[in-house]
PDB file of N, CA and C in Angstrom:
ATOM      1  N   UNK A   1     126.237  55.817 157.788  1.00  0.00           N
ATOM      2  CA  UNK A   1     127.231  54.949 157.170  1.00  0.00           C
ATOM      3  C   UNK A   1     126.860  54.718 155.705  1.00  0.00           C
ATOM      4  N   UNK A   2     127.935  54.996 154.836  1.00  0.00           N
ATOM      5  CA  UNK A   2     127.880  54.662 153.206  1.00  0.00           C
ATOM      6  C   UNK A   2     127.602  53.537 153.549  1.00  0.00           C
ATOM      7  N   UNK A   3     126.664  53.026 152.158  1.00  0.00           N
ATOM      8  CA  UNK A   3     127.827  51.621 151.449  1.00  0.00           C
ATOM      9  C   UNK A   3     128.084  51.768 149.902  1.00  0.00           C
ATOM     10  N   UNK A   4     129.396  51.610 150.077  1.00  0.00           N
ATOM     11  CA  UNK A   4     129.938  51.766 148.897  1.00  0.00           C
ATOM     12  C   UNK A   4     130.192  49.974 148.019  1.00  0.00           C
ATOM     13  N   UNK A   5     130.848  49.658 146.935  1.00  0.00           N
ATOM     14  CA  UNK A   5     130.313  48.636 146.615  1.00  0.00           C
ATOM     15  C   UNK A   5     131.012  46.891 147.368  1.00  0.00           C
ATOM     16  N   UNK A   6     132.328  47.800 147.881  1.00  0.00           N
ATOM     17  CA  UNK A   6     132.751  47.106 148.403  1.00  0.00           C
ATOM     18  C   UNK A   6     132.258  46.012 149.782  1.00  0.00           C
ATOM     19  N   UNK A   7     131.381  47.034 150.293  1.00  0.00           N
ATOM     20  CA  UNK A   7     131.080  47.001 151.464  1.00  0.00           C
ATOM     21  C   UNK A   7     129.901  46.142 151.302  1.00  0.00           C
ATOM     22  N   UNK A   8     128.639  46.111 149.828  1.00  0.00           N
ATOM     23  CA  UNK A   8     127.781  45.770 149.799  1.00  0.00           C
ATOM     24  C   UNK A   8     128.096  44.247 149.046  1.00  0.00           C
ATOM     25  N   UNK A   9     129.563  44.021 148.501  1.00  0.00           N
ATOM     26  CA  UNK A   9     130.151  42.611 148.332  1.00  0.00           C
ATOM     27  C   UNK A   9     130.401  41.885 149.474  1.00  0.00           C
ATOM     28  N   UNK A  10     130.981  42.541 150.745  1.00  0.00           N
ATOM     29  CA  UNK A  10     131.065  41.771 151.825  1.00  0.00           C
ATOM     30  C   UNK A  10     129.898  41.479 152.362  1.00  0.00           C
ATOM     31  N   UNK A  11     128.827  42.226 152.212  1.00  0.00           N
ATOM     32  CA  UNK A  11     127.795  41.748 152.863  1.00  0.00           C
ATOM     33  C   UNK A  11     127.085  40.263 152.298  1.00  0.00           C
ATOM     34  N   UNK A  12     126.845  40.379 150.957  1.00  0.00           N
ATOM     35  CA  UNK A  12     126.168  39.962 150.279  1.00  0.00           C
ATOM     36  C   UNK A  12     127.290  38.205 150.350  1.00  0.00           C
ATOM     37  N   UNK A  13     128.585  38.431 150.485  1.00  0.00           N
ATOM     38  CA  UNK A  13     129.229  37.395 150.979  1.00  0.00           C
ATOM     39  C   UNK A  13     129.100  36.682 152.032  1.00  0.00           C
ATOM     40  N   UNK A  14     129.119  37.354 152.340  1.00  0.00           N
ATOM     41  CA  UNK A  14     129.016  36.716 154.165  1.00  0.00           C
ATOM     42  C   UNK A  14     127.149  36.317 154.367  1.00  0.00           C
ATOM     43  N   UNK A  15     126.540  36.845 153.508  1.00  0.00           N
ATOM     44  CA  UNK A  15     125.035  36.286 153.472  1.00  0.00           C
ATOM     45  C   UNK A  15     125.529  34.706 152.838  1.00  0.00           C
ATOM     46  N   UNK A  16     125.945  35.087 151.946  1.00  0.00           N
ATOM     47  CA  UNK A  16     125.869  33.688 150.976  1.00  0.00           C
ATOM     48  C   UNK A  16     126.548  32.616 151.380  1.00  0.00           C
ATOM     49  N   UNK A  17     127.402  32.953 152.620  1.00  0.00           N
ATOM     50  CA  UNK A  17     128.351  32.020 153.125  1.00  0.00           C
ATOM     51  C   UNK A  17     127.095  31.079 154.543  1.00  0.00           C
ATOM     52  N   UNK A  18     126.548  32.397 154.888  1.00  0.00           N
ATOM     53  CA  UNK A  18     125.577  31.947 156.145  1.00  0.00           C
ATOM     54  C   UNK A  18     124.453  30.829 155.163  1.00  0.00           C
ATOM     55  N   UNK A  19     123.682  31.198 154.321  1.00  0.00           N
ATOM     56  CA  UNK A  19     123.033  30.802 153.581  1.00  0.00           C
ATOM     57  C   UNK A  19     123.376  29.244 153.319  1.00  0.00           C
ATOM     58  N   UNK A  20     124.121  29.054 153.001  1.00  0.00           N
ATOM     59  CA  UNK A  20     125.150  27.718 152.510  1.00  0.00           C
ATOM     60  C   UNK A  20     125.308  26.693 153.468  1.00  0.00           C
ATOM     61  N   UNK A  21     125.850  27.449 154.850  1.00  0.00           N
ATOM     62  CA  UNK A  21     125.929  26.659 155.952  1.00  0.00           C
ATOM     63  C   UNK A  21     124.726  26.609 156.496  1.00  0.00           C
ATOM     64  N   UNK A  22     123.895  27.252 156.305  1.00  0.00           N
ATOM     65  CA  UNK A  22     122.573  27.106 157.155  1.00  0.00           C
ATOM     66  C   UNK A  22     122.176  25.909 155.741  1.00  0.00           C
ATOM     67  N   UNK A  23     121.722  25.933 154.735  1.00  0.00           N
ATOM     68  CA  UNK A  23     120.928  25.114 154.158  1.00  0.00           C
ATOM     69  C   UNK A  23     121.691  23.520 153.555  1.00  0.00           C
ATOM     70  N   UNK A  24     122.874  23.865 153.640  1.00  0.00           N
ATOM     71  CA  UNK A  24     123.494  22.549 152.604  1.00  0.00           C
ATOM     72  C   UNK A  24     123.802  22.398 151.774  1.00  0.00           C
ATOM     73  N   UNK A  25     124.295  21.013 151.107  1.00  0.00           N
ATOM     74  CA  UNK A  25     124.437  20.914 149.989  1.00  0.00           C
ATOM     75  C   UNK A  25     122.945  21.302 148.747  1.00  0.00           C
ATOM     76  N   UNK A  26     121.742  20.443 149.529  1.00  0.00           N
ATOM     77  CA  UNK A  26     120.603  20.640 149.248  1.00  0.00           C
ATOM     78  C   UNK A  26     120.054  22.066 148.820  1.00  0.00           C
ATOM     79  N   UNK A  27     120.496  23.246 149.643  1.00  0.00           N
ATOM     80  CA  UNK A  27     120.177  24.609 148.861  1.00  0.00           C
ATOM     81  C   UNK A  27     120.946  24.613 147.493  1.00  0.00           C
ATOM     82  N   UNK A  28     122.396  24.197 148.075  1.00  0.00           N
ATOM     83  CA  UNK A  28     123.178  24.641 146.461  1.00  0.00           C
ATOM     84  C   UNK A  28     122.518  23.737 145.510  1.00  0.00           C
ATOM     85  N   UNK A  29     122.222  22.847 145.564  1.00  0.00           N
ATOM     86  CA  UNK A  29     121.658  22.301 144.413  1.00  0.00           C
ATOM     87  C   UNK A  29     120.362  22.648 143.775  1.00  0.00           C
ATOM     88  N   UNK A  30     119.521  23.351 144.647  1.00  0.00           N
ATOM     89  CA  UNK A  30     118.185  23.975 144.245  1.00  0.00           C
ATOM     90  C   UNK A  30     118.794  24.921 143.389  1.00  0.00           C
ATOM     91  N   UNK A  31     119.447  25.933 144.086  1.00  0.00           N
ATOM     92  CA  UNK A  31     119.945  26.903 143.304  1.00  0.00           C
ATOM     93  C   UNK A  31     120.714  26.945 141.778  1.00  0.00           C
ATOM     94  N   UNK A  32     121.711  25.838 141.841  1.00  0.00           N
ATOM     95  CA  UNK A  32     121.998  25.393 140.483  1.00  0.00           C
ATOM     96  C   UNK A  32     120.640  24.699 139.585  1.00  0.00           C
ATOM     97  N   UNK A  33     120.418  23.925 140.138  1.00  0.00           N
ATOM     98  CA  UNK A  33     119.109  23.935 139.233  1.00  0.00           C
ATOM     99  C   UNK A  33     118.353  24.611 138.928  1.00  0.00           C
ATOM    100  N   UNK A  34     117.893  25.923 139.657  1.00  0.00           N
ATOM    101  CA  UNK A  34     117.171  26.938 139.022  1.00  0.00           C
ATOM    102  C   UNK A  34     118.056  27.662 138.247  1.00  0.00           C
ATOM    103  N   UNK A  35     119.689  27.848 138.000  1.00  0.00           N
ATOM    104  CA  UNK A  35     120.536  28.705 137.578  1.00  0.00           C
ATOM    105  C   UNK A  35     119.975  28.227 136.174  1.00  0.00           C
ATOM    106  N   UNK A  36     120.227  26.426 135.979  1.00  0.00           N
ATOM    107  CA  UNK A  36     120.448  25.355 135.224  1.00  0.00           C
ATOM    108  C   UNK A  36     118.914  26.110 133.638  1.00  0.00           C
ATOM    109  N   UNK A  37     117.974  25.806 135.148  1.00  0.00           N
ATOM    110  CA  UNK A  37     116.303  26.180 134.305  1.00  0.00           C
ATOM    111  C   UNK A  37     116.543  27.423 133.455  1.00  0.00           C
ATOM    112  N   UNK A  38     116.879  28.646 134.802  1.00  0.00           N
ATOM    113  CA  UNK A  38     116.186  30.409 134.010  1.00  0.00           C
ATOM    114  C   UNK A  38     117.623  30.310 132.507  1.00  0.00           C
ATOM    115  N   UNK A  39     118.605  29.559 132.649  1.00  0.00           N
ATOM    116  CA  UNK A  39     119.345  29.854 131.809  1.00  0.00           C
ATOM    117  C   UNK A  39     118.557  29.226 130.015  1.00  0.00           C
ATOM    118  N   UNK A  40     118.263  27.435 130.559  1.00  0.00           N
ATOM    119  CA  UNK A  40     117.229  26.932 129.285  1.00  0.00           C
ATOM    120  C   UNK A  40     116.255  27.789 129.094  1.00  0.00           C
ATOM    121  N   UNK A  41     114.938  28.093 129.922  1.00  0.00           N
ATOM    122  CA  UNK A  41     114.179  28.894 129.666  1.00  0.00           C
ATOM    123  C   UNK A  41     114.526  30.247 128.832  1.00  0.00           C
ATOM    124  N   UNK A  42     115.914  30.839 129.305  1.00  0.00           N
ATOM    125  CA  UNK A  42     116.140  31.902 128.533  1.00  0.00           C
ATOM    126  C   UNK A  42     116.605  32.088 126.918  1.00  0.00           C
ATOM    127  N   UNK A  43     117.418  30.716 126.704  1.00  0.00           N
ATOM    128  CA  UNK A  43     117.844  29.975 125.224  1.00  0.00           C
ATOM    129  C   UNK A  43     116.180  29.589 124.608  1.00  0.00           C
ATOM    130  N   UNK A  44     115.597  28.892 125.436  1.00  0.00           N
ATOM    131  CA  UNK A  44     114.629  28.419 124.081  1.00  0.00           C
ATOM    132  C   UNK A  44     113.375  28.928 124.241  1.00  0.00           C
ATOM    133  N   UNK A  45     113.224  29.739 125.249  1.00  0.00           N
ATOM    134  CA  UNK A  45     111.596  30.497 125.443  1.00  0.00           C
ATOM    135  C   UNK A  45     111.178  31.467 124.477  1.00  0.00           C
ATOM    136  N   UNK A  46     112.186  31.676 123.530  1.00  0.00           N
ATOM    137  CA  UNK A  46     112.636  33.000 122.525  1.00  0.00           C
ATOM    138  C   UNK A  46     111.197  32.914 121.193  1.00  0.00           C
ATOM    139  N   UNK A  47     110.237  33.922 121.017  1.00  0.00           N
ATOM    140  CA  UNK A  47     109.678  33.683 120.257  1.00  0.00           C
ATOM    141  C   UNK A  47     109.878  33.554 118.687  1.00  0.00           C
ATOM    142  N   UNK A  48     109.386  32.669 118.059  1.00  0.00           N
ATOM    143  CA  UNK A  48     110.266  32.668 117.128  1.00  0.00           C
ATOM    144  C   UNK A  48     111.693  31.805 116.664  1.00  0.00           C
ATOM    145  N   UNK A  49     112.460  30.825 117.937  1.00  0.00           N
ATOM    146  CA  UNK A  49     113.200  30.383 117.655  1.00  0.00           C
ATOM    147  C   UNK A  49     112.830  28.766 117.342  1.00  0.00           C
TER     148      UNK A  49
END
């Protein structure tokens, strides 16, 4: 069996959907907060800035 990309969006959906209901609100919020961090870290970690 391929997977083509479609196939590897449904998966990766249906992970993220299990993921969600298994952990809570509490995962999503880890997760935004790390989105929140690697994004600062990536603005001001810059050498030189």
């Amino acid at each position: 069996m391929t997977l083509d990309w479609r196939n590897s969006l449904m998966l990766g959906f249906i992970a993220a959907v299990f993921v969600t209901c298994l952990f809570g609100p509490y995962m999503i919020s880890v997760m935004l907060g790390g989105l929140g961090l690697t994004c600062y870290l990536t603005k001001h970690a810059r050498p030189g800035a």
